[in-house]
Protein backbone atom coordinates (compact mmCIF):
# COMPACT_ATOMS: atom_id res chain seq x y z
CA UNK A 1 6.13 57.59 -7.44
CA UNK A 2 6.24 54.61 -9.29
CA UNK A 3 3.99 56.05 -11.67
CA UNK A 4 5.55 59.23 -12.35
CA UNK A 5 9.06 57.37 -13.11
CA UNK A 6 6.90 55.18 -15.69
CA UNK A 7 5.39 58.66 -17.46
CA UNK A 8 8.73 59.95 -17.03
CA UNK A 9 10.60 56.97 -18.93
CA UNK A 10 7.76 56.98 -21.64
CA UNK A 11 9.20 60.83 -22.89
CA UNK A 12 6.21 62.25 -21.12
CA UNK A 13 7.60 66.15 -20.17
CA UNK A 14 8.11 66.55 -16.02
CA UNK A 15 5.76 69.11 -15.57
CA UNK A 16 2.59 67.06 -17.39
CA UNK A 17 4.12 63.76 -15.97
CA UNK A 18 3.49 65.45 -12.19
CA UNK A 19 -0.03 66.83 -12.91
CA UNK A 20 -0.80 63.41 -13.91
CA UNK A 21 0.17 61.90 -11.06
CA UNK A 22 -0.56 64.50 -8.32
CA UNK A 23 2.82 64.40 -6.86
CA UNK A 24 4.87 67.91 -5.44
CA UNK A 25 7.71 68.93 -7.35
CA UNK A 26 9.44 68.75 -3.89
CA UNK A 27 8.72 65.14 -3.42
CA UNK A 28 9.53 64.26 -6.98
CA UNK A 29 12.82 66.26 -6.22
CA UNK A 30 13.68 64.51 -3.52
CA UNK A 31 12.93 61.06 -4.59
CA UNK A 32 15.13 61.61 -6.99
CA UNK A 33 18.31 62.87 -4.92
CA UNK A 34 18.13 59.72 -2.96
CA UNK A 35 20.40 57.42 -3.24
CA UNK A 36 19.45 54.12 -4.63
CA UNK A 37 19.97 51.29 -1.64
CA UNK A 38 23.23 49.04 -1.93
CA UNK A 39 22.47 45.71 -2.43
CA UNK A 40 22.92 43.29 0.87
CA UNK A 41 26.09 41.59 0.52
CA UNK A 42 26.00 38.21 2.14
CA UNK A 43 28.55 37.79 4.93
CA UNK A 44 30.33 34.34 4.58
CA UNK A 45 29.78 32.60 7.84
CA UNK A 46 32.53 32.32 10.85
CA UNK A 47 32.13 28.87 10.74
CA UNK A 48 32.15 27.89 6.74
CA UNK A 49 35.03 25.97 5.70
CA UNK A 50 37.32 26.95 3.24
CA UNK A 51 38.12 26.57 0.19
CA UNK A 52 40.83 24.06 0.41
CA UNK A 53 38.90 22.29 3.09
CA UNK A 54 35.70 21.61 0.56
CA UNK A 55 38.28 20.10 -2.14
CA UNK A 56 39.02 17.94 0.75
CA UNK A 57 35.30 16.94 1.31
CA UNK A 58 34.64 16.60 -2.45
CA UNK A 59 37.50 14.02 -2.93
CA UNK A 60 36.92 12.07 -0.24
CA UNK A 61 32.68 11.92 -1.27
CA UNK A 62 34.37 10.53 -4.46
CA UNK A 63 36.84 8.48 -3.40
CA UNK A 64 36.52 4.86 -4.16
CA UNK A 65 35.96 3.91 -0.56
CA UNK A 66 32.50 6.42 -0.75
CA UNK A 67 31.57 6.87 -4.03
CA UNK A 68 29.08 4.59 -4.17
CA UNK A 69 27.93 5.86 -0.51
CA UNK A 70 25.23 8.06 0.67
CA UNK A 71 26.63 10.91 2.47
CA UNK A 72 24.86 9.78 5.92
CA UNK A 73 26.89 6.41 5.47
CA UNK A 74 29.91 7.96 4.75
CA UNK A 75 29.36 10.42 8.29
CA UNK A 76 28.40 7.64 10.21
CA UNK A 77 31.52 5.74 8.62
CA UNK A 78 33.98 8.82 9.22
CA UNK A 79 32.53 9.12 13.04
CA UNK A 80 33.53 5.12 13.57
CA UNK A 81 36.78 5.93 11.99
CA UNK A 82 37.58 9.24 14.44
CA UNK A 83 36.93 11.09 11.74
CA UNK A 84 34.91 14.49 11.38
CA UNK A 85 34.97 16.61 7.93
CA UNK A 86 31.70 18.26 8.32
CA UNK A 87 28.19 17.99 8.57
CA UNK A 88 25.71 15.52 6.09
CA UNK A 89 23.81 19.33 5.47
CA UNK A 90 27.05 20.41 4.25
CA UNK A 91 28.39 17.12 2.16
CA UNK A 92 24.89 17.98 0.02
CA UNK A 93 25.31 21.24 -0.35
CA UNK A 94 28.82 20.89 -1.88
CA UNK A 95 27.68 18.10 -3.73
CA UNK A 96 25.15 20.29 -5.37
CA UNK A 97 27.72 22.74 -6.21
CA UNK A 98 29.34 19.90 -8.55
CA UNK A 99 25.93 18.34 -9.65
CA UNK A 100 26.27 15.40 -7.86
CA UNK A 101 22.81 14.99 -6.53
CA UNK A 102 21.57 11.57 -7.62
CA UNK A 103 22.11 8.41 -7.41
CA UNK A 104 25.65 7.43 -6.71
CA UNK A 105 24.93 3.81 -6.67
CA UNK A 106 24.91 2.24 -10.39
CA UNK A 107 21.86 1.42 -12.15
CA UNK A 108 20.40 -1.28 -13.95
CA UNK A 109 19.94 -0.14 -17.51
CA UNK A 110 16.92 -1.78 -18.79
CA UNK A 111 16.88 -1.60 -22.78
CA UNK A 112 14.27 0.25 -24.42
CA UNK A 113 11.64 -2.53 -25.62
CA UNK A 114 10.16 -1.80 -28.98
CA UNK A 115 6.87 -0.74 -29.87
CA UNK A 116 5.19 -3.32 -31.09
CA UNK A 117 3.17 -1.77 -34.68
CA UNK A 118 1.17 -4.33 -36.16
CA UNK A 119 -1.63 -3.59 -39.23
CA UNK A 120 -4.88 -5.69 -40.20
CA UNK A 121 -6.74 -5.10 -44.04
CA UNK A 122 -8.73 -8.20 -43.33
CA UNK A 123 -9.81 -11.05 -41.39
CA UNK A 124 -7.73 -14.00 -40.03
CA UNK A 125 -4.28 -11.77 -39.91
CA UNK A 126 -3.73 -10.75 -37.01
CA UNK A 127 -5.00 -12.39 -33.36
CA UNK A 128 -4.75 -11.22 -30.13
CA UNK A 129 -5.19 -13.09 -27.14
CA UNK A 130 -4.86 -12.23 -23.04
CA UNK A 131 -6.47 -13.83 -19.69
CA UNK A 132 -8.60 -12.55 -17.38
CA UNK A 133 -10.17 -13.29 -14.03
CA UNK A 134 -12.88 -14.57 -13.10
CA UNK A 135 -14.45 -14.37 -9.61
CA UNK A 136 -15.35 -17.86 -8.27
CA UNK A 137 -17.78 -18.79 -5.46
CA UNK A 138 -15.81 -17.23 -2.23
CA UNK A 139 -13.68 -14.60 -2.02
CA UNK A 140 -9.91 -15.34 -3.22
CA UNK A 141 -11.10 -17.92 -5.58
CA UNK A 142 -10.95 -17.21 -9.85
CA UNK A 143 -11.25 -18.63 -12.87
CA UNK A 144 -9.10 -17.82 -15.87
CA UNK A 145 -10.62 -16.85 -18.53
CA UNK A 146 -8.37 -17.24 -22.35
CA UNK A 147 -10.04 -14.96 -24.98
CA UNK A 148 -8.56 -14.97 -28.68
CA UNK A 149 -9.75 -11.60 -31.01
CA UNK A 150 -9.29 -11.20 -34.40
CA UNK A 151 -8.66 -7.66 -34.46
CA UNK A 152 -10.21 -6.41 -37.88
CA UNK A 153 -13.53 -8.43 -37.23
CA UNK A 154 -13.58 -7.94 -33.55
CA UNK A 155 -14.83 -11.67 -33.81
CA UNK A 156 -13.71 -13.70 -30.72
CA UNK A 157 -12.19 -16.63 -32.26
CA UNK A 158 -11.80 -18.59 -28.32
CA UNK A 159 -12.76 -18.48 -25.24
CA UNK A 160 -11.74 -21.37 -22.61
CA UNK A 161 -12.55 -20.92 -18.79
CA UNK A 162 -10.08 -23.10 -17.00
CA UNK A 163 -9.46 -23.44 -13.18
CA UNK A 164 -5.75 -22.35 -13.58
CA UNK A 165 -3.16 -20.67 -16.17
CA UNK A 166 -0.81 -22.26 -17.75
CA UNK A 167 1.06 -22.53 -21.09
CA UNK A 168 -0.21 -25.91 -22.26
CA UNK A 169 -3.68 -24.69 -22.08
CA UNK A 170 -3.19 -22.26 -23.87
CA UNK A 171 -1.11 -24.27 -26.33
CA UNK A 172 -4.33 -26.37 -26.74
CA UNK A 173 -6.52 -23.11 -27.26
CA UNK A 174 -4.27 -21.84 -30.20
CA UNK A 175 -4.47 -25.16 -31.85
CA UNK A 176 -8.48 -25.70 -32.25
CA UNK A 177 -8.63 -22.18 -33.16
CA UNK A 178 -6.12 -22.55 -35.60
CA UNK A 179 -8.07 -25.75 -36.54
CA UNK A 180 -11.22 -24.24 -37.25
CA UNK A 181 -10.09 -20.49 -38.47
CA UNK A 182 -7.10 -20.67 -39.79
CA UNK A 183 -3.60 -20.36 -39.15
CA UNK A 184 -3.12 -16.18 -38.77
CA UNK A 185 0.02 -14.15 -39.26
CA UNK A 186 0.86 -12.76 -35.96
CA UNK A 187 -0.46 -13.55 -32.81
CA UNK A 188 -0.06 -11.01 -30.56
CA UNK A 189 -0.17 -10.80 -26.51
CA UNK A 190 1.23 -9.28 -23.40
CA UNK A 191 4.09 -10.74 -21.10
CA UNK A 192 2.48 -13.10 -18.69
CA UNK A 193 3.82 -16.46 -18.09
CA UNK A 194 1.45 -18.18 -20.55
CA UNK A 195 1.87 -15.88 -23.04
CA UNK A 196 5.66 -16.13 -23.13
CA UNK A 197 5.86 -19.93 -22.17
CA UNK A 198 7.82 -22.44 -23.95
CA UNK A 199 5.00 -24.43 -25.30
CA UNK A 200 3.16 -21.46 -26.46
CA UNK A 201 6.31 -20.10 -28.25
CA UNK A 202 7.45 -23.66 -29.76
CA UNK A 203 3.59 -23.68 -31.38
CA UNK A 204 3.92 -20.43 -33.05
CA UNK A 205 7.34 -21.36 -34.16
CA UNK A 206 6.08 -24.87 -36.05
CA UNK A 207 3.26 -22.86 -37.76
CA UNK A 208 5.49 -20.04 -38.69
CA UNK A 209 3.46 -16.94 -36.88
CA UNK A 210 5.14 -14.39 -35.77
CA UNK A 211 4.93 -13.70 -31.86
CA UNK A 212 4.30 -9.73 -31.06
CA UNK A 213 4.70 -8.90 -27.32
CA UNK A 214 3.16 -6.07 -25.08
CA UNK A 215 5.88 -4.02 -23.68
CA UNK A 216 5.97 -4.00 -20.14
CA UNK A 217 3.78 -2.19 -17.69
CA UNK A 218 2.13 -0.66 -21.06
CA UNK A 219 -1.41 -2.01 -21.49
CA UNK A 220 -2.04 -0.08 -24.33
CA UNK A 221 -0.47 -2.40 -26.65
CA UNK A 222 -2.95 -4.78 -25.92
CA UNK A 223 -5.65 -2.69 -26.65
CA UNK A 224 -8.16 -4.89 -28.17
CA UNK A 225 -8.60 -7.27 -25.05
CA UNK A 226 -8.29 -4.81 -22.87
CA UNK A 227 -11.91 -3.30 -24.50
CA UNK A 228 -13.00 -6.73 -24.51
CA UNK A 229 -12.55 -7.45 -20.89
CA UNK A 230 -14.28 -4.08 -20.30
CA UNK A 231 -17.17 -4.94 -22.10
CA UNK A 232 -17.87 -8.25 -20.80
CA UNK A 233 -17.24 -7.38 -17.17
CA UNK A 234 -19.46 -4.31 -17.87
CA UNK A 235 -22.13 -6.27 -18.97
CA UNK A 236 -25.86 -6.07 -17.24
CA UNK A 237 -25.97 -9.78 -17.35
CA UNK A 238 -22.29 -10.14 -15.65
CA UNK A 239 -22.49 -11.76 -12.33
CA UNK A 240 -20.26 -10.62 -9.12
CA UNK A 241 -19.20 -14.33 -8.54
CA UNK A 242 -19.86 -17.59 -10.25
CA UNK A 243 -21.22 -20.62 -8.35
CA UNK A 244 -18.71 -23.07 -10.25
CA UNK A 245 -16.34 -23.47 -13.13
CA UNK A 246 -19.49 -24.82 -15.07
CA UNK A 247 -21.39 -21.92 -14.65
CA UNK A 248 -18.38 -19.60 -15.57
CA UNK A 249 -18.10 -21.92 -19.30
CA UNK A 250 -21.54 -21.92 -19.85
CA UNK A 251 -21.93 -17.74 -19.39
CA UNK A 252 -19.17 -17.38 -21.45
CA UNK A 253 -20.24 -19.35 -24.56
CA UNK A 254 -23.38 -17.38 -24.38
CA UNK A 255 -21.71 -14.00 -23.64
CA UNK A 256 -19.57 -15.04 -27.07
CA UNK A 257 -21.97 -15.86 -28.86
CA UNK A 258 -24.25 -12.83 -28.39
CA UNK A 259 -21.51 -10.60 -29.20
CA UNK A 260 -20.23 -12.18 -32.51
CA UNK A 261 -24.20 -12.94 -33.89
CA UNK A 262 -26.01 -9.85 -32.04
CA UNK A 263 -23.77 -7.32 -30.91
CA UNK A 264 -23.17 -4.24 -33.80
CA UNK A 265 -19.95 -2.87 -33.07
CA UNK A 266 -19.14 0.76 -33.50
CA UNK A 267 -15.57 -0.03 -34.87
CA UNK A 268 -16.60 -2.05 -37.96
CA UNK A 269 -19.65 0.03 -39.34
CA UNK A 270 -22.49 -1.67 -37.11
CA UNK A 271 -21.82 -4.75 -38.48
CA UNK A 272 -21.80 -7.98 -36.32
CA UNK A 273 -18.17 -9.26 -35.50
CA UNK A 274 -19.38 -13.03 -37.19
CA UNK A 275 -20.94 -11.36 -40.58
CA UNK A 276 -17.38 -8.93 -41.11
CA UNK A 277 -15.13 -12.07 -40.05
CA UNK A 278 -17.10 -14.39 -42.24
CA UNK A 279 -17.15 -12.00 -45.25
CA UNK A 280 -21.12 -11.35 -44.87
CA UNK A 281 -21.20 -7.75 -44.54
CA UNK A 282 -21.20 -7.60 -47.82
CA UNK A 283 -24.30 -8.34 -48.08
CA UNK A 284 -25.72 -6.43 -45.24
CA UNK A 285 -24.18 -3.37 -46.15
CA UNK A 286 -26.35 -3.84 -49.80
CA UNK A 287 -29.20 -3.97 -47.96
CA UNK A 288 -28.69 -1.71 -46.00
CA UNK A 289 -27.68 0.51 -49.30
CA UNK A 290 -30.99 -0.24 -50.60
CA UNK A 291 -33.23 0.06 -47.91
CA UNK A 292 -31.95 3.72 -47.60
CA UNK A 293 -32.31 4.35 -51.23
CA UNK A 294 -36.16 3.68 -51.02
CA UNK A 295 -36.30 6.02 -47.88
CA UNK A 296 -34.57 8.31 -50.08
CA UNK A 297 -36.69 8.30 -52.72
CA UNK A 298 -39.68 8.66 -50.76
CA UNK A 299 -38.49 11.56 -48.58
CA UNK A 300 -35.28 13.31 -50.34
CA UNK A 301 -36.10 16.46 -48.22
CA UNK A 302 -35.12 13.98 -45.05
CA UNK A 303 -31.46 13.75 -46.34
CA UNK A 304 -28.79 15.60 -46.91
CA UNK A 305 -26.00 14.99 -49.92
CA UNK A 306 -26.57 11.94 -51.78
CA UNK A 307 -24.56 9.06 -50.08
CA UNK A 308 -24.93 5.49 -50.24
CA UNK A 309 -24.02 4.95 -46.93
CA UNK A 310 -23.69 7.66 -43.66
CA UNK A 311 -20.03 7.57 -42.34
CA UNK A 312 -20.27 5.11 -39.66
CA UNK A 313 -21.69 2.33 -41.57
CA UNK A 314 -18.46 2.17 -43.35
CA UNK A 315 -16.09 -0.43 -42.45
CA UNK A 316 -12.79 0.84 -41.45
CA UNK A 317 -9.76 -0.38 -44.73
CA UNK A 318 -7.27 -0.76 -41.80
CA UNK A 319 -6.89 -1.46 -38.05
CA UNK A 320 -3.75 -1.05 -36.25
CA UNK A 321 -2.20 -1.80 -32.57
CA UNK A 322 0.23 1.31 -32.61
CA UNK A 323 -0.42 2.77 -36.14
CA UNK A 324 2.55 2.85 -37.93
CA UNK A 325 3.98 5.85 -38.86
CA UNK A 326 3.74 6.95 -41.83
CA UNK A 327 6.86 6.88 -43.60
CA UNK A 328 7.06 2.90 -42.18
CA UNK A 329 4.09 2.05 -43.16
CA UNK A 330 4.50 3.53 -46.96
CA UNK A 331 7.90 1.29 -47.01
C-alpha cells in the first residue's frame, strides 16, 4: 500500500498506479476511507505533582542552603529534617527541565596556558632539554638521564646520567654546554621540577635566554626529546637494565656519539647531526652534488629531471615546535 500512495503522490494516474502495484481497487478504496489513527496522548500520572508543587522543589534545589548540593544530599538532608518533597528521580528530572544538570559545586578555572611557538633557521638557537629514566640493576631502581638537543641540527649538545634529579644538576649541565657551544636563545623544556627550579630559572635569567615551557599534560610541545628518547630506548644495543651508574654514563657517551658522527637523520637531508651543527654539510652536500653529476653523466637514462640534489637530501630552511601561523610568523 505503501507503494501505491508513493506512485500516487508522484502524479502517477490511479488506474496505472494499481496495475503497478497489484493492489484491488477495493482495497485501495478502503485504505483510503480509513481513518488515520489519533496520536496516543500521554496521561499525566495520579501521582505527579503539580505545578505549584515543582516551583517549590526548584527553589528549594536552589536555595542557598542546597545549591551547592547534590540532590541525594539534599533528600537525605530533607529526611533528617522531617522533610519529604519528592523523590531524587524526580529532583533530576525537574532539574533537567531548567538545564541544571551539571555540576552545582564551583570549579576551579584553570587559565588557558599558551602554546608555546618557537622557530630555528640555524644552529645554536634554540635548545631543548628533558630527563628520562633509566632502569638500574633491580627493579624500582633508575637513573636520570639529562639530554640537551639543538633542534635544527638534531645534535645532542649534553647528556649527564646522574643517580637523582634535581635543579642544580641541571644548572651545572646548562653551564658546560653553554661553555663549549654557546649561549642559545631559548631553551626550551617541559614542567618538571628541574626544569622549572629556581636555580635553573636564575641561570637562564643571568645569560638572558628566554625560558619556553611545555604546557601541561601536552607532550607534544616537547617534541624533539620525546623522538629522542624513542630512539635511544629503541635501540638494538639498548639494554633492559644497567648493572651500575657507570655503565649507564659510559653507554650513553657512546650512544651520543654514534648518533651525532654516524647516524644520518631523515629530518636534516641525511646529514649527520655533528656535520649540520658544525656547519660541515656544506661540504658533504658538494660531494654529494658531484658524485651524482658523474653518475649522471654516465647514465642520464637512469634519472629523471635534472636536479642537483633529490628532495630529501635537502636540508630543511626552518624547524619549528608548534609552527607558527602564518600571519605571526610574517609579523
Amino acid at each position: 500500500m505503501a507503494a501505491l500512495h508513493a506512485l500516487t503522490g508522484a502524479k502517477t494516474p490511479t488506474r496505472q498506479a494499481k496495475q503497478l502495484t497489484g493492489i484491488a481497487r477495493s482495497s485501495a478504496d478502503r485504505d483510503r476511507r480509513r481513518p488515520s489513527p489519533a496520536p496516543a496522548v500521554r496521561q499525566t500520572p495520579a501521582n505527579a505533582l503539580t505545578a505549584a508543587e515543582r516551583e517549590q522543589v526548584l527553589r528549594l534545589l536552589n536555595s542557598a542552603q542546597f545549591v551547592d548540593a547534590a540532590p541525594a544530599q539534599i533528600y537525605a538532608a530533607l529526611l533528617d529534617q522531617g522533610v519529604y518533597v519528592s523523590s531524587i528521580a524526580t529532583m533530576y528530572r525537574i532539574l533537567r527541565e531548567h538545564k541544571q544538570i551539571r555540576e552545582r559545586r564551583r570549579q576551579a578555572r584553570h587559565p588557558a596556558r599558551q602554546r608555546p611557538e618557537l622557530v630555528a633557521n640555524a644552529p645554536r638557537q634554540v635548545y631543548t632539554w628533558d630527563i628520562t629514566k633509566l632502569a638500574g640493576p633491580v627493579k624500582g631502581s633508575y637513573y636520570d638521564a639529562y639530554v640537551m638537543i639543538d633542534i635544527y641540527s638534531r645534535c645532542i649538545v649534553g647528556v649527564r646520567v646522574h643517580a637523582r634529579e634535581s635543579g642544580p644538576l641541571a644548572e651545572n649541565m646548562m653551564r658546560e654546554v653553554f661553555n663549549v657551544h654557546g649561549v642559545p636563545h631559548v631553551v626550551h623544556a617541559d614542567r618538571g621540577t628541574s626544569m622549572t627550579s629556581k636555580s635553573v630559572a636564575d641561570l637562564l635569567e643571568y645569560l638572558n635566554v628566554t625560558r619556553s615551557h611545555s604546557r601541561p599534560k601536552v607532550s607534544n610541545d616537547n617534541p624533539y626529546s620525546e623522538a629522542w628518547f624513542k630512539t635511544l630506548k629503541y635501540a638494538p644495543v639498548f639494554p633492559d637494565r644497567f648493572a651500575s651508574l657507570a655503565q649507564a654514563r659510559a653507554f650513553m657517551t657512546d650512544f651520543v656519539s654514534w648518533y651525532n658522527h654516524a647516524h644520518r637523520h631523515s629530518g636534516i637531508g641525511l646529514h649527520t647531526p655533528a656535520d649540520v651543527h658544525h656547519g660541515r654539510h656544506h661540504t658533504v652536500r658538494a660531494h654529494r652534488e658531484n658524485t651524482l653529476a658523474a653518475a649522471r653523466t654516465a647514465h642520464p637514462e637512469r634519472f629523471g629531471a635534472a636536479r642537483s640534489l633529490p628532495k630529501i637530501l635537502d636540508l630543511p630552511e626552518q624547524v619549528w615546535i608548534n609552527k607558527p601561523e602564518p600571519q605571526r610568523q610574517a609579523a
